[in-house]
Protein backbone atom coordinates (compact mmCIF):
# COMPACT_ATOMS: atom_id res chain seq x y z
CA UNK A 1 0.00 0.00 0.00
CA UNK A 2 1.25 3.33 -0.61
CA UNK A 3 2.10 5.96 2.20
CA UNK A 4 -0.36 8.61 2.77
CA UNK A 5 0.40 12.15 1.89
CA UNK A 6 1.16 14.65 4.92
CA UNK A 7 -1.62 16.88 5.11
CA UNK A 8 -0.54 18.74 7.33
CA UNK A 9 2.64 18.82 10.15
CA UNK A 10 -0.21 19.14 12.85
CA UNK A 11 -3.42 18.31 14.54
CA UNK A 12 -6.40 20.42 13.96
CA UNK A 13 -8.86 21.26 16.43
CA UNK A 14 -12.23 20.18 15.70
CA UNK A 15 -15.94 20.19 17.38
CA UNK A 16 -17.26 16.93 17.17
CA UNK A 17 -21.06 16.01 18.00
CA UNK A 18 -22.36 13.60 20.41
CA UNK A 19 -23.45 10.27 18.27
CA UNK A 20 -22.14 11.90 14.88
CA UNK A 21 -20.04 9.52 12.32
CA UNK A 22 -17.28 11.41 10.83
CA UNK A 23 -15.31 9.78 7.95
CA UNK A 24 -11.51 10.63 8.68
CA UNK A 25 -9.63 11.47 5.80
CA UNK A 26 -6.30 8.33 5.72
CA UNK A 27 -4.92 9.31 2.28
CA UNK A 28 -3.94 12.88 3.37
CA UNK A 29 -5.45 14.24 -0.35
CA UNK A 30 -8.40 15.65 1.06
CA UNK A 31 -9.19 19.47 0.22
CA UNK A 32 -11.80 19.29 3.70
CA UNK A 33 -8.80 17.78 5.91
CA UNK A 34 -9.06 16.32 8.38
CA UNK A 35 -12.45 14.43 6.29
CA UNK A 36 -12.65 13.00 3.41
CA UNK A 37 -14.12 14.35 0.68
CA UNK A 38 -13.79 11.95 -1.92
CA UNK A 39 -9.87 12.11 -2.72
CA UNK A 40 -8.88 8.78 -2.14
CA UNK A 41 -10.60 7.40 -4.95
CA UNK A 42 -8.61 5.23 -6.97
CA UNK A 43 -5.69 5.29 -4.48
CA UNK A 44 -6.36 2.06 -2.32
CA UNK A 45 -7.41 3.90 0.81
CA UNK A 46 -10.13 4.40 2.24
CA UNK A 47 -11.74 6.69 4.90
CA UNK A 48 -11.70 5.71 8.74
CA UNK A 49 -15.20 5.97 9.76
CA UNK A 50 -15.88 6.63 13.81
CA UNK A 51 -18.67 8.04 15.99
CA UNK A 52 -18.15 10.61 18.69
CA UNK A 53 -19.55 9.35 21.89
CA UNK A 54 -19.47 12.82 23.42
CA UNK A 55 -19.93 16.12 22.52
CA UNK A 56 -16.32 17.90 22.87
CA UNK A 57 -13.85 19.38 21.33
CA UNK A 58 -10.74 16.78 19.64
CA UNK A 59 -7.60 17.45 17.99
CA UNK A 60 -7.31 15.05 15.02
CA UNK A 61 -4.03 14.03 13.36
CA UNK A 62 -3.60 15.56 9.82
CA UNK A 63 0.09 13.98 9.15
CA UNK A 64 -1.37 10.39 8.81
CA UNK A 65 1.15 8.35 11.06
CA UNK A 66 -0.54 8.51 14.52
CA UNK A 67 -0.82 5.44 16.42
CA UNK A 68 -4.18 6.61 17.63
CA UNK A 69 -5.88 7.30 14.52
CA UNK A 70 -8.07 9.34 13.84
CA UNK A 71 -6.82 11.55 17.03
CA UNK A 72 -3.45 13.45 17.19
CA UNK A 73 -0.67 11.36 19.36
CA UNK A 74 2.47 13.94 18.51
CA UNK A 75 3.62 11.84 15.67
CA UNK A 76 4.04 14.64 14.18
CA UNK A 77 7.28 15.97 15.75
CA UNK A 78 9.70 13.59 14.34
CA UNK A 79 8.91 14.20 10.53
């Protein structure tokens, strides 16, 4: 499988609703980062679907090598 494309070299803070599935974006092509819009079409990924289970705020990982996906872990540093 190919490796993703860094989006971005760190997390973004994001609102997320109580119950809510989000599609997380793993290809990094996205122009809606940090969710997919469609981009990885034709690339072999394919978008990490999760539900919120409370209302709060999150900072998901836009670089595409966290351990915790779709939430940031601080992967990010060592690129």
């Amino acid at each position: 499988m190919p490796e993703p494309k860094i989006a971005a070299k760190k997390p973004v803070a994001v609102k997320l609703e109580a119950g809510k599935t989000y599609h997380w974006c793993t290809c990094g092509e996205s122009k809606g980062q940090p969710f997919c819009d469609g981009a990885h079409k034709g690339t072999g990924f394919t978008p990490m679907a999760f539900t919120a289970g409370e209302a709060k705020e999150a900072y998901l990982c836009q670089c595409k090598v966290s351990k915790n996906p779709p939430y940031c872990d601080g992967a990010h540093k060592a690129l």
